[in-house]
PDB file of N, CA and C in Angstrom:
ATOM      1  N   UNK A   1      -2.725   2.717  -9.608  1.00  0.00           N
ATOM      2  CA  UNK A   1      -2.137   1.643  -8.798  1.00  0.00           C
ATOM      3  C   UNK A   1      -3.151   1.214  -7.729  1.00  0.00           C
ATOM      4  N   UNK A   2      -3.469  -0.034  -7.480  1.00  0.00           N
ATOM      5  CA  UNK A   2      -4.332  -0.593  -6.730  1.00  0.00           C
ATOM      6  C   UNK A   2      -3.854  -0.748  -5.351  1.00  0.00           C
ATOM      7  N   UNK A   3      -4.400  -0.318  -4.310  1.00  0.00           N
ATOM      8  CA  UNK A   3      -4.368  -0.512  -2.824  1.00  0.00           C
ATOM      9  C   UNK A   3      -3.622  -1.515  -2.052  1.00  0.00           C
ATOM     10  N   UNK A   4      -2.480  -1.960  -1.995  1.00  0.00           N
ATOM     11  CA  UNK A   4      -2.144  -2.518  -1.257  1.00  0.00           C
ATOM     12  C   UNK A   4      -1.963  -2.567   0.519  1.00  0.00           C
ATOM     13  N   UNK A   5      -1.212  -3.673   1.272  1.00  0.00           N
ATOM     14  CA  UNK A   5      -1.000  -2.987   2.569  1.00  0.00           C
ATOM     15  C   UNK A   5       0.567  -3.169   2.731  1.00  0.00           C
ATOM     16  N   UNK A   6       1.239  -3.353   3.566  1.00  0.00           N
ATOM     17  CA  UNK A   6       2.486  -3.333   3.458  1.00  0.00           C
ATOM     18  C   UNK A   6       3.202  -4.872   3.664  1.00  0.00           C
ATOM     19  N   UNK A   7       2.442  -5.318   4.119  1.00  0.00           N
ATOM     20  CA  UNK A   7       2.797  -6.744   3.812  1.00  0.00           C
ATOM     21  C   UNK A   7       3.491  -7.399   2.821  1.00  0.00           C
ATOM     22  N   UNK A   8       2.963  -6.559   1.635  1.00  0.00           N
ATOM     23  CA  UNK A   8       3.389  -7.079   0.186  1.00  0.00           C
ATOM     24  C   UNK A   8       3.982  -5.946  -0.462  1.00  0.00           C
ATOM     25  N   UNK A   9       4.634  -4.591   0.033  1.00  0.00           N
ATOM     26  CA  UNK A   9       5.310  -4.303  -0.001  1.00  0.00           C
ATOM     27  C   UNK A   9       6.507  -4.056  -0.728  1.00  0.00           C
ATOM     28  N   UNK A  10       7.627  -3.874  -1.476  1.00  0.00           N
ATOM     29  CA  UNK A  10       8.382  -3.733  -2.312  1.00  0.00           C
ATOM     30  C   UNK A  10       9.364  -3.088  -1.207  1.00  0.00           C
ATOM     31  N   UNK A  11      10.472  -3.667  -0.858  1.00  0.00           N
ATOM     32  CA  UNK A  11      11.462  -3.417   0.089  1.00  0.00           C
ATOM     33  C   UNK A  11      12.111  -2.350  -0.565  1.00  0.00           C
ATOM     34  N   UNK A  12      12.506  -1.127  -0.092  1.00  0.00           N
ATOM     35  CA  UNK A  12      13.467   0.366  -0.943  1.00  0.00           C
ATOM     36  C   UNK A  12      12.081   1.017  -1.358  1.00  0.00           C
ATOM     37  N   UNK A  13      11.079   0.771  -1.561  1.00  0.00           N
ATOM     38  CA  UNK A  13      10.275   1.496  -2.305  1.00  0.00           C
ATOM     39  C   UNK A  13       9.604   2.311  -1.466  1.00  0.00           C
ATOM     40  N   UNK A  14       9.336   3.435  -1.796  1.00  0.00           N
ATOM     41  CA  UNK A  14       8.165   4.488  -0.771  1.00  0.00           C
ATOM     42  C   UNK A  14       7.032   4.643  -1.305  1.00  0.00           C
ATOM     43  N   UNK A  15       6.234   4.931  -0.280  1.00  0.00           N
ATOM     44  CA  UNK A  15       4.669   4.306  -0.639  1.00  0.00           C
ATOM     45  C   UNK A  15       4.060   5.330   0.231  1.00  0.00           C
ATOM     46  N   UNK A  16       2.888   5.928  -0.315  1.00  0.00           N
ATOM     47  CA  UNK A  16       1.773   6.882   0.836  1.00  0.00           C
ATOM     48  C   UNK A  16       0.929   6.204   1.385  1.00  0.00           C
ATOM     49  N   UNK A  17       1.030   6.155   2.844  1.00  0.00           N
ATOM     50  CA  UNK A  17       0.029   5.420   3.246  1.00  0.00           C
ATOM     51  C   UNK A  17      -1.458   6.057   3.286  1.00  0.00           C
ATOM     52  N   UNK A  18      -1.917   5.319   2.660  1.00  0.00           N
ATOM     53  CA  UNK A  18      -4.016   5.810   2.109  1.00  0.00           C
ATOM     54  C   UNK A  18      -4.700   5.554   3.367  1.00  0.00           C
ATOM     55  N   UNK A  19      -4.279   4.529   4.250  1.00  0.00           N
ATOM     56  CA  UNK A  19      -5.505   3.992   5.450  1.00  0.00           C
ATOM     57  C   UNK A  19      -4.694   3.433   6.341  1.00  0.00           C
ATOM     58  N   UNK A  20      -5.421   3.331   7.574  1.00  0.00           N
ATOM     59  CA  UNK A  20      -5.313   2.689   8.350  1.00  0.00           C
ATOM     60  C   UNK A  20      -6.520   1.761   8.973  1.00  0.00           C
ATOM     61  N   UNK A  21      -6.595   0.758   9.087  1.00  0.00           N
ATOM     62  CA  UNK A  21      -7.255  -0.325   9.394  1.00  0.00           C
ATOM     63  C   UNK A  21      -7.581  -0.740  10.722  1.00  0.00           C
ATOM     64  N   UNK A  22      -7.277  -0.287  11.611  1.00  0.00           N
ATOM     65  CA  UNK A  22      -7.125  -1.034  12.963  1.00  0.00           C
ATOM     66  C   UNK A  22      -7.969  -0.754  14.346  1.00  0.00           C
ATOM     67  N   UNK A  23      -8.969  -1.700  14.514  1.00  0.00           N
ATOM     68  CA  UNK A  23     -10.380  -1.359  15.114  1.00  0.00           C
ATOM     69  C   UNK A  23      -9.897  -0.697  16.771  1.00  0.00           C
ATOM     70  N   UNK A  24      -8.225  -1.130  16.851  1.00  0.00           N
ATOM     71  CA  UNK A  24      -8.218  -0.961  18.471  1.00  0.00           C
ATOM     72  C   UNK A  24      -7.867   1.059  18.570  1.00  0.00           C
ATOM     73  N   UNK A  25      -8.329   1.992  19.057  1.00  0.00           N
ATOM     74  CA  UNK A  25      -7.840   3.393  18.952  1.00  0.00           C
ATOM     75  C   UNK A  25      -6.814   3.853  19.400  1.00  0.00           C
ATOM     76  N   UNK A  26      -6.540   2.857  20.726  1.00  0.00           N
ATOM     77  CA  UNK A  26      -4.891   3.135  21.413  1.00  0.00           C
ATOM     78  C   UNK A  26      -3.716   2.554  20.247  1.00  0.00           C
ATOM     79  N   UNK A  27      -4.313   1.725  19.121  1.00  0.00           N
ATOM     80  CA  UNK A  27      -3.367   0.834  18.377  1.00  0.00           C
ATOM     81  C   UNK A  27      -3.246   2.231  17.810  1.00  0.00           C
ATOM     82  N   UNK A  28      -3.987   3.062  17.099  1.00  0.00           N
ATOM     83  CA  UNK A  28      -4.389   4.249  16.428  1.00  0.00           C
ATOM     84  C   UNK A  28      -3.162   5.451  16.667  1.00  0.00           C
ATOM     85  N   UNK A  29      -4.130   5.428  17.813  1.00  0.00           N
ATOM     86  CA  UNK A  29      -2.850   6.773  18.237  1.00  0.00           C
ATOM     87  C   UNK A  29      -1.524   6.441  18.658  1.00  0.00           C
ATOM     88  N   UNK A  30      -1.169   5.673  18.783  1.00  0.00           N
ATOM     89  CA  UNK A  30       0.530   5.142  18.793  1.00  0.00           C
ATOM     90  C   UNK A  30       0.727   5.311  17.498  1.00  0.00           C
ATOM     91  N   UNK A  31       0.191   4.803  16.862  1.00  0.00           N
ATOM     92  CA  UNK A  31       0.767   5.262  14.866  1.00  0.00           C
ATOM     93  C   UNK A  31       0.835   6.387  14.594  1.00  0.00           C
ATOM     94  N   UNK A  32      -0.442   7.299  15.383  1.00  0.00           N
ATOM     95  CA  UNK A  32      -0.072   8.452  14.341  1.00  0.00           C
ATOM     96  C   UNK A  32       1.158   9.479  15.709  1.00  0.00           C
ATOM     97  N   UNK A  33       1.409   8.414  16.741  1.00  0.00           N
ATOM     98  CA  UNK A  33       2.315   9.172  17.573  1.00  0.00           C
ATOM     99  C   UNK A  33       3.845   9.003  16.724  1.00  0.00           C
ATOM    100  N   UNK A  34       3.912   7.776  16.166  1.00  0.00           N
ATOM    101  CA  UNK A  34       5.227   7.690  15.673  1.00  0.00           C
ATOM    102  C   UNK A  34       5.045   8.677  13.756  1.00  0.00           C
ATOM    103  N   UNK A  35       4.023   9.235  13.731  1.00  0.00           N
ATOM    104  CA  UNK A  35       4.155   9.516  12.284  1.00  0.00           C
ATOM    105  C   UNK A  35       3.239   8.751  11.208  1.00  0.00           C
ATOM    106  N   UNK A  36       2.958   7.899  11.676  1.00  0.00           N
ATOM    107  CA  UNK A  36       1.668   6.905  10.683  1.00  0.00           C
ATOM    108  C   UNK A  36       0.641   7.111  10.965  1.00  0.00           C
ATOM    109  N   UNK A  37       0.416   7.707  10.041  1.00  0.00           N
ATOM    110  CA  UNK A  37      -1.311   8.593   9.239  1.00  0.00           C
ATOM    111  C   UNK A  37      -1.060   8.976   7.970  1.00  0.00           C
ATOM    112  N   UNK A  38      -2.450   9.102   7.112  1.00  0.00           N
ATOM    113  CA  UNK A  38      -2.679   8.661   6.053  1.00  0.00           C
ATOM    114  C   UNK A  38      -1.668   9.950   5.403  1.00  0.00           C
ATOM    115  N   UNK A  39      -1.494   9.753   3.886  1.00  0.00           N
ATOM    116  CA  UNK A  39      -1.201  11.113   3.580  1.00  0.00           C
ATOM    117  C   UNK A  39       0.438  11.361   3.533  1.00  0.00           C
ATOM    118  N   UNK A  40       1.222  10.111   5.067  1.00  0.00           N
ATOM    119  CA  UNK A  40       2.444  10.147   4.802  1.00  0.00           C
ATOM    120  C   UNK A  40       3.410   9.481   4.230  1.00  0.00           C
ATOM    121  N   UNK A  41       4.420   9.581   4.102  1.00  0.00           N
ATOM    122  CA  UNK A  41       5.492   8.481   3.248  1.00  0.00           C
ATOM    123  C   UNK A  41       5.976   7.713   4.165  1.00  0.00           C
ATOM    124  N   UNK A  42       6.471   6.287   3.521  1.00  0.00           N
ATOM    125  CA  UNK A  42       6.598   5.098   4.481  1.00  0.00           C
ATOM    126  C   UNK A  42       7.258   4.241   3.911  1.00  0.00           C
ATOM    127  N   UNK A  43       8.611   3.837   4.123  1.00  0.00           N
ATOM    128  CA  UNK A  43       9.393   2.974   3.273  1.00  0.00           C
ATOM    129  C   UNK A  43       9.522   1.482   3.948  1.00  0.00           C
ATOM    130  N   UNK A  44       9.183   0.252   3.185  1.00  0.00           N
ATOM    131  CA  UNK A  44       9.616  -1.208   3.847  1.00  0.00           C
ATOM    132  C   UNK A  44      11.120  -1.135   3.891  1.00  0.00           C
ATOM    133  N   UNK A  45      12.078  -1.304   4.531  1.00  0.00           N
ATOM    134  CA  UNK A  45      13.393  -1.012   4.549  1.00  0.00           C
ATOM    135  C   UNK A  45      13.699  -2.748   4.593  1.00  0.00           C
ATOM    136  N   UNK A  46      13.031  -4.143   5.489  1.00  0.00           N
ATOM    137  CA  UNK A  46      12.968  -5.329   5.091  1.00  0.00           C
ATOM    138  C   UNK A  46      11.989  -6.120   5.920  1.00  0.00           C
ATOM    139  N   UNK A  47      11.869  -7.439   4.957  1.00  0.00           N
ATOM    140  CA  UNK A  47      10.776  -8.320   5.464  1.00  0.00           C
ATOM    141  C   UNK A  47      11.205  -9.028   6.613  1.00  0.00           C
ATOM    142  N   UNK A  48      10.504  -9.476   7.552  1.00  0.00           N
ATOM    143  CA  UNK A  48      11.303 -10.900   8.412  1.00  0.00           C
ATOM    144  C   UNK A  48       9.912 -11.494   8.640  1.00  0.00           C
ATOM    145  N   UNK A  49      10.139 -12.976   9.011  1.00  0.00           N
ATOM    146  CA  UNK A  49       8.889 -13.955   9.312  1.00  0.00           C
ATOM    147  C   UNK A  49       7.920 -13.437   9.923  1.00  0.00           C
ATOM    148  N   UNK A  50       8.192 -12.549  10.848  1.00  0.00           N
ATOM    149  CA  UNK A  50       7.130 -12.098  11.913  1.00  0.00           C
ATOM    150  C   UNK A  50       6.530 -10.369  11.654  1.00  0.00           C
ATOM    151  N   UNK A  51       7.295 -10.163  10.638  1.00  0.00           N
ATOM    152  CA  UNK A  51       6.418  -8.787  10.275  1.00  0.00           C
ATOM    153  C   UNK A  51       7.601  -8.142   9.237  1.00  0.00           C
ATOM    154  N   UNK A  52       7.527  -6.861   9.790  1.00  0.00           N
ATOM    155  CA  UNK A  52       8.964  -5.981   8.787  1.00  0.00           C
ATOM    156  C   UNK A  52       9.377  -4.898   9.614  1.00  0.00           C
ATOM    157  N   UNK A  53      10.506  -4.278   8.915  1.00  0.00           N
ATOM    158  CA  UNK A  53      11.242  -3.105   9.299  1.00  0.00           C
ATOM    159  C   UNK A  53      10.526  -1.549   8.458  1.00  0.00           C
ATOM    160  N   UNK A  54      10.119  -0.827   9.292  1.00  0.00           N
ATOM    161  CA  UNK A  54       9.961   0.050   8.093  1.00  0.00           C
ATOM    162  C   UNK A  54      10.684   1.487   8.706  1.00  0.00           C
ATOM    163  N   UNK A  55      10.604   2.713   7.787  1.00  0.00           N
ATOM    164  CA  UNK A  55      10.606   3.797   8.123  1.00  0.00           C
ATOM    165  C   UNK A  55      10.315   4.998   7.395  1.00  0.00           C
ATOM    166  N   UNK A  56       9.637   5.464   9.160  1.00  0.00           N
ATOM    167  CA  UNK A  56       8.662   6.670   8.592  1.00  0.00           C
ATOM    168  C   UNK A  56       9.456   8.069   9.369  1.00  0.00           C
ATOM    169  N   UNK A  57       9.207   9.258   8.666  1.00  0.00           N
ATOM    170  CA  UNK A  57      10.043  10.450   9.001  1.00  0.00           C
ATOM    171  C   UNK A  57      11.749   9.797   9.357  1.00  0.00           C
ATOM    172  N   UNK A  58      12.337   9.454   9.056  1.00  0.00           N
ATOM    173  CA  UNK A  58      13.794   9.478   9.236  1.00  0.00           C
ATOM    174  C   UNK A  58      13.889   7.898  10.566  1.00  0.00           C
ATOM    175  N   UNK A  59      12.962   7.630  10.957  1.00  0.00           N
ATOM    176  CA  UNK A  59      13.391   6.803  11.953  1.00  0.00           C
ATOM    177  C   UNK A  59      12.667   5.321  11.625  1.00  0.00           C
ATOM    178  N   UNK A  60      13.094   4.357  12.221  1.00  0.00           N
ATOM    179  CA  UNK A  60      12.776   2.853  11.907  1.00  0.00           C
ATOM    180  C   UNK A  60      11.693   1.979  12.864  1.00  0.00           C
ATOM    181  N   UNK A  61      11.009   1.617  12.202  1.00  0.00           N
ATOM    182  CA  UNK A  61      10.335   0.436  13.623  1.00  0.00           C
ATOM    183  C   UNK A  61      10.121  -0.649  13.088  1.00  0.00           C
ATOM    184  N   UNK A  62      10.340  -1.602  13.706  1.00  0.00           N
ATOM    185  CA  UNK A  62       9.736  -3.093  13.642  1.00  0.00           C
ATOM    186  C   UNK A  62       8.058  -2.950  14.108  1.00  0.00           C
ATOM    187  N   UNK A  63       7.271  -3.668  12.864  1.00  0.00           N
ATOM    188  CA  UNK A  63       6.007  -3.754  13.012  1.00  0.00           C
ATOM    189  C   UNK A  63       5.886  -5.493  12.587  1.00  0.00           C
ATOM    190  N   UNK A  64       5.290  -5.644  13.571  1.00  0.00           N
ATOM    191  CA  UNK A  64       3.808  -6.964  13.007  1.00  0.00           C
ATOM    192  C   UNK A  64       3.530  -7.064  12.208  1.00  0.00           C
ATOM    193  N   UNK A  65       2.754  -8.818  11.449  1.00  0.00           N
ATOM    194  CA  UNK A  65       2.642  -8.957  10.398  1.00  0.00           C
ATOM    195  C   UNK A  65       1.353  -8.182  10.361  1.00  0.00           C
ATOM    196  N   UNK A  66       0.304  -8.434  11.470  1.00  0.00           N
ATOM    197  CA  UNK A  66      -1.101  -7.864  11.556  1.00  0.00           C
ATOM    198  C   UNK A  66      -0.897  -6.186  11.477  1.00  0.00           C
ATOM    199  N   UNK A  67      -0.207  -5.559  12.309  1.00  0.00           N
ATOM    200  CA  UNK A  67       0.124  -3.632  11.769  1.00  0.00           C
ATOM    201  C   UNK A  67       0.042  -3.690  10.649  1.00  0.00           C
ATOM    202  N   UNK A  68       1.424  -4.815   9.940  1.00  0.00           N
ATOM    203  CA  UNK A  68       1.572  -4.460   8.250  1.00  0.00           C
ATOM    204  C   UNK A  68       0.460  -4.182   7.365  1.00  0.00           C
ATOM    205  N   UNK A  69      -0.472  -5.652   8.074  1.00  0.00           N
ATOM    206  CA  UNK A  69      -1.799  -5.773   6.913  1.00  0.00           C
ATOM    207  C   UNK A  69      -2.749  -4.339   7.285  1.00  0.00           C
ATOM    208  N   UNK A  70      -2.602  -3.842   8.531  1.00  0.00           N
ATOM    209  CA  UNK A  70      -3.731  -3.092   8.239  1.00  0.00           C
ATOM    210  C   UNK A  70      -2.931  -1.665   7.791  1.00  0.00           C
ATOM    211  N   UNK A  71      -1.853  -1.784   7.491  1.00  0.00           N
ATOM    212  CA  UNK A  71      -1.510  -0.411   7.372  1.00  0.00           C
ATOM    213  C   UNK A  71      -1.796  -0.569   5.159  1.00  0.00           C
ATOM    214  N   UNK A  72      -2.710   0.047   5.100  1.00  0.00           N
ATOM    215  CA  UNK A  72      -2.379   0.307   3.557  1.00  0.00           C
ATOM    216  C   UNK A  72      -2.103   1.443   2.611  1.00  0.00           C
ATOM    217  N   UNK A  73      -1.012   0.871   1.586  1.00  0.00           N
ATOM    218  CA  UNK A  73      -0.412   2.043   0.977  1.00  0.00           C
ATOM    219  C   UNK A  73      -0.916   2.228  -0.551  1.00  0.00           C
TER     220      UNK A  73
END
């Protein structure tokens, strides 16, 4: 299966996230404060115009369309 990021996504589906993308390091460590780092599971739960819903370990966040893209699964 080829690399996607979550942008494009499959809503219900769980996905390992392979990378993270994101040049800023404070953007960094807030992700891997909520649980996002590579290696873990990560479900799109739904899309909206301005980004999506997802969730990682049992809990939910609204992310950006730009998080989405750099988060890849």
């Amino acid at each position: 299966m080829k690399c996607m990021n979550l942008g494009n996504a499959n809503v219900g589906e769980e996905y390992i996230i392979k990378n993270i993308t994101a040049e800023d390091e404070e953007l960094k460590s807030f992700l891997f404060s909520l649980g996002c780092y590579s290696g873990e599971p990560i479900t799109v739960i739904s899309h909206m115009k301005g980004g999506c819903v997802v969730s990682i370990k049992d809990a939910r966040y609204n992310i950006d369309h730009d998080l989405a893209e750099a988060i890849s699964v």
